[in-house]
Protein backbone atom coordinates (compact mmCIF):
# COMPACT_ATOMS: atom_id res chain seq x y z
CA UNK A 1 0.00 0.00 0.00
CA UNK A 2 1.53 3.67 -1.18
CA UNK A 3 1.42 6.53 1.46
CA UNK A 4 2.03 8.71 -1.39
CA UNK A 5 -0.52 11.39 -1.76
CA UNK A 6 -1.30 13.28 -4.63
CA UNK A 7 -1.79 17.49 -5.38
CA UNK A 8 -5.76 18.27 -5.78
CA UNK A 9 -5.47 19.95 -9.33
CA UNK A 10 -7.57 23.45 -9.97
CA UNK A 11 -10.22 23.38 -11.98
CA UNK A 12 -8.31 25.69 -14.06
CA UNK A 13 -4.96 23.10 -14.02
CA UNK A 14 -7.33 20.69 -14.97
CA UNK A 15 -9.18 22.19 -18.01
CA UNK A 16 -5.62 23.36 -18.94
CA UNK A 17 -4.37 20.03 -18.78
CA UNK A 18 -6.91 17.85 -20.63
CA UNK A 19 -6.69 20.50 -23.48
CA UNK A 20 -2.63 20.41 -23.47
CA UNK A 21 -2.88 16.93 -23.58
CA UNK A 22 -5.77 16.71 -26.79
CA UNK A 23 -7.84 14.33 -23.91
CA UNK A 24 -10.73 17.18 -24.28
CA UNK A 25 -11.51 20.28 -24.66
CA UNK A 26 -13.74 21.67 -21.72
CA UNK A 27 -14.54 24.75 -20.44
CA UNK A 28 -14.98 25.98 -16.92
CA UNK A 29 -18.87 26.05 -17.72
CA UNK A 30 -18.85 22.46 -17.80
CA UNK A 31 -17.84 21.90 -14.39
CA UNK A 32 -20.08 24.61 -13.35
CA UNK A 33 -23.01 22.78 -14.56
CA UNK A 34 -21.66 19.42 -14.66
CA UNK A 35 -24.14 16.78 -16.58
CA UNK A 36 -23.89 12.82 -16.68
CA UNK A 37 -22.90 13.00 -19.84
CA UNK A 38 -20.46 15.62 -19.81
CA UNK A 39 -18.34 13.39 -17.32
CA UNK A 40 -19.04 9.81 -18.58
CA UNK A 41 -17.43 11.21 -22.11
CA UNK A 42 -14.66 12.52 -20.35
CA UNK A 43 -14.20 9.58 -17.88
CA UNK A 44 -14.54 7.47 -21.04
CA UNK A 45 -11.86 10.02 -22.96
CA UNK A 46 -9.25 9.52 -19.49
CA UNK A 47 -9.67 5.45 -19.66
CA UNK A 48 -9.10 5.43 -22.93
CA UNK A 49 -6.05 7.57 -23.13
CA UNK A 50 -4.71 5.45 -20.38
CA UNK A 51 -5.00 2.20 -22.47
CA UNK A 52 -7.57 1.36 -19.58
CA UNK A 53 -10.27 1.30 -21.94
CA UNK A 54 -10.54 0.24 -25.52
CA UNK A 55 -12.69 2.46 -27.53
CA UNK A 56 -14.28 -0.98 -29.91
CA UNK A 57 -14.89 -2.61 -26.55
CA UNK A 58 -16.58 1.04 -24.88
CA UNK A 59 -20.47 -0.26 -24.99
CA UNK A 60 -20.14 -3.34 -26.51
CA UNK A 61 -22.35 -6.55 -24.49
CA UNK A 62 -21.58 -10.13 -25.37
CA UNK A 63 -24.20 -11.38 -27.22
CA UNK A 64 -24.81 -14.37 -25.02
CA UNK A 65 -25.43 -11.58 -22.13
CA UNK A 66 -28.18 -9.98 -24.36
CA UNK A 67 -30.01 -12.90 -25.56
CA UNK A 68 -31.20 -13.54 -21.77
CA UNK A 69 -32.50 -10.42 -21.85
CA UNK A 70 -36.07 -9.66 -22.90
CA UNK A 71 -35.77 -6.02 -24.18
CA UNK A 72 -31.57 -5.71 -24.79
CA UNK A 73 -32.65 -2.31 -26.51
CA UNK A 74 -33.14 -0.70 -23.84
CA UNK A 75 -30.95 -1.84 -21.41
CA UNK A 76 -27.95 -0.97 -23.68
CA UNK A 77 -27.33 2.67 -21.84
CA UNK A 78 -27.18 0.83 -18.34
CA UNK A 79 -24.83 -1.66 -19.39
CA UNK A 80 -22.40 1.18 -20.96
CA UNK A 81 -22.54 3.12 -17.61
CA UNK A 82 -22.13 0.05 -15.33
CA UNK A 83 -19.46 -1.29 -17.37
CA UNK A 84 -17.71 2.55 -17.08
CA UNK A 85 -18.05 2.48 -13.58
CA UNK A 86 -16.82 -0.56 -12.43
CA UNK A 87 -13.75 0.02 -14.97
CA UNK A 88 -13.42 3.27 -13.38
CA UNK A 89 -13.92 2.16 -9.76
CA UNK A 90 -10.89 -0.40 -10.76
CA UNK A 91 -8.31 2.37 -11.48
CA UNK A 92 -9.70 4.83 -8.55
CA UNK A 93 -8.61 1.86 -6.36
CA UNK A 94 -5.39 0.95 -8.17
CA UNK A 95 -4.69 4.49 -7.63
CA UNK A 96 -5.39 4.54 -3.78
CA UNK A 97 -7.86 7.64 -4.24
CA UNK A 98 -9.24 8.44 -0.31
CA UNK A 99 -12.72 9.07 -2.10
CA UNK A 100 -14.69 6.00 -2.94
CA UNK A 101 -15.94 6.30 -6.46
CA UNK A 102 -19.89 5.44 -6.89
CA UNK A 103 -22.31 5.10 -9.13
CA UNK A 104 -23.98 8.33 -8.33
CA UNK A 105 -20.40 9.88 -9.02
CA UNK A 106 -21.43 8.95 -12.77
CA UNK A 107 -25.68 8.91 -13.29
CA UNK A 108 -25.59 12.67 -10.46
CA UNK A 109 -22.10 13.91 -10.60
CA UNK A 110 -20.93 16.52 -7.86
CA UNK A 111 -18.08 19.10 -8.79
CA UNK A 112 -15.82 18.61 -6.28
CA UNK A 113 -15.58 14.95 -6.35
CA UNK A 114 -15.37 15.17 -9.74
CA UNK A 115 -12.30 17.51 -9.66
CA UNK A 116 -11.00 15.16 -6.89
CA UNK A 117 -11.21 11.73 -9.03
CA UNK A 118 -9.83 14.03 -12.00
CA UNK A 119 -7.00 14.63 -10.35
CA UNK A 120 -6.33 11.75 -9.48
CA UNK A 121 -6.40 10.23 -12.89
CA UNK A 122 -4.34 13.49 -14.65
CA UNK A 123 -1.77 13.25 -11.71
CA UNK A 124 -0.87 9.86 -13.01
CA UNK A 125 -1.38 10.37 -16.00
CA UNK A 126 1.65 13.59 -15.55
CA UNK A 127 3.38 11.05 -13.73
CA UNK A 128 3.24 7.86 -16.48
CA UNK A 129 3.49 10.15 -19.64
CA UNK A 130 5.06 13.16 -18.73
CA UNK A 131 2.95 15.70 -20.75
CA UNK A 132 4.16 18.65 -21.80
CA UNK A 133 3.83 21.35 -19.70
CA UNK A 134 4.81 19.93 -16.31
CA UNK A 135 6.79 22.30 -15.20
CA UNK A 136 3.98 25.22 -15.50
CA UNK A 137 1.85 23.02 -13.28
CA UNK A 138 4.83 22.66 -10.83
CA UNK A 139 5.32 18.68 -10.82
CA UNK A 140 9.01 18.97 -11.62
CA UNK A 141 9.41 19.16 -7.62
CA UNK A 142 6.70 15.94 -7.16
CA UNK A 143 8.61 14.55 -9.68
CA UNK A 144 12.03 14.30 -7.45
CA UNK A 145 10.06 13.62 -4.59
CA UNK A 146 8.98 10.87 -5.52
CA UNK A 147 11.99 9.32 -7.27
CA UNK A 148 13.75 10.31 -4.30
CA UNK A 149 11.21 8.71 -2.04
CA UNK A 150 11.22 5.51 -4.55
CA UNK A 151 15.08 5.89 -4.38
CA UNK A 152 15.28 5.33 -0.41
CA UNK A 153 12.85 2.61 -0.36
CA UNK A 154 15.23 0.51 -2.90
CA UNK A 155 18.58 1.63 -1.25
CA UNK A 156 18.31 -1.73 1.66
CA UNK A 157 17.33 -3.97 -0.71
CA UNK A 158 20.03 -2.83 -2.98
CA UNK A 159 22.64 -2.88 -0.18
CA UNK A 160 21.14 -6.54 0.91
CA UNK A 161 21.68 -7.96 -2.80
CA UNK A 162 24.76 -6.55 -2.64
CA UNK A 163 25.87 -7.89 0.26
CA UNK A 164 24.30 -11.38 -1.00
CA UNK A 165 26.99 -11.42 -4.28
CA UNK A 166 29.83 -10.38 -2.08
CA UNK A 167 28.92 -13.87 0.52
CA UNK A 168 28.00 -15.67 -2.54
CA UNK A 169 31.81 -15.05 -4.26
């Protein structure tokens, strides 16, 4: 389990972010009067970007899965948003995000938790990409933090796998 903790982005960071990085283009308008569908196309936009999501597989129901199913037509939105959310409630966790992601955080989103599970997605994304543009959002200094941090935490076992060749010879 990481104690790391990551920087609650802006809203401003955030918009300025998803356009730098051609994610989306959003406006602060959007957040002001967020909609279901305004975040499930960005969620979806995030996952994707992270290669957490393929976009043929986005929507798609096996067949066998719809033929038990009396009227598939028009159960098709539900099974797009559940399968978003449990993908999505996958990488909040992998991520170690305090918030618990829910389903309401999808079908009735609220700003601020929205801006919180944003940025915890963007912050990894800066840290597995490196997009351009973070040093204006200062994560050069998170950057060496946590390398630094990283660094410490290897140094014993390092120093014990040296010390294991040296007996071993």
């Amino acid at each position: 389990m990481s104690s790391f903790d990551c920087p609650i982005l802006s809203r401003s960071d955030i918009i300025s972010i998803l356009a730098e990085s051609q994610i989306a283009a959003v406006t602060d308008n959007d957040f002001k009067n967020i909609k279901p569908d305004f975040v499930s196309n960005l969620y979806t936009r995030l996952l994707i970007y992270l290669d957490a999501l393929n976009e043929e597989d986005q929507g798609q129901v096996e067949f066998s899965a719809l033929e038990q199913i009396e009227n598939p037509d028009l159960l098709i939105g539900s099974f797009q948003v559940m399968n978003l959310y449990c993908r999505l409630r996958e990488v909040m966790a992998s991520l170690n995000c305090p918030m618990q992601f829910n389903l309401r955080d999808l079908i009735k989103p609220d700003p601020r938790r929205t801006e919180h599970f944003l940025s915890g997605i963007l912050n990894f994304c800066l840290y597995k990409y490196a997009l351009p543009g973070l040093k204006s959002f200062g994560f050069d200094l998170l950057h060496l933090v946590v390398r630094e941090t990283k660094m410490n935490l290897l140094r014993p076992i390092v120093e014990e796998l040296a010390l294991l060749d040296d007996q071993r010879k």
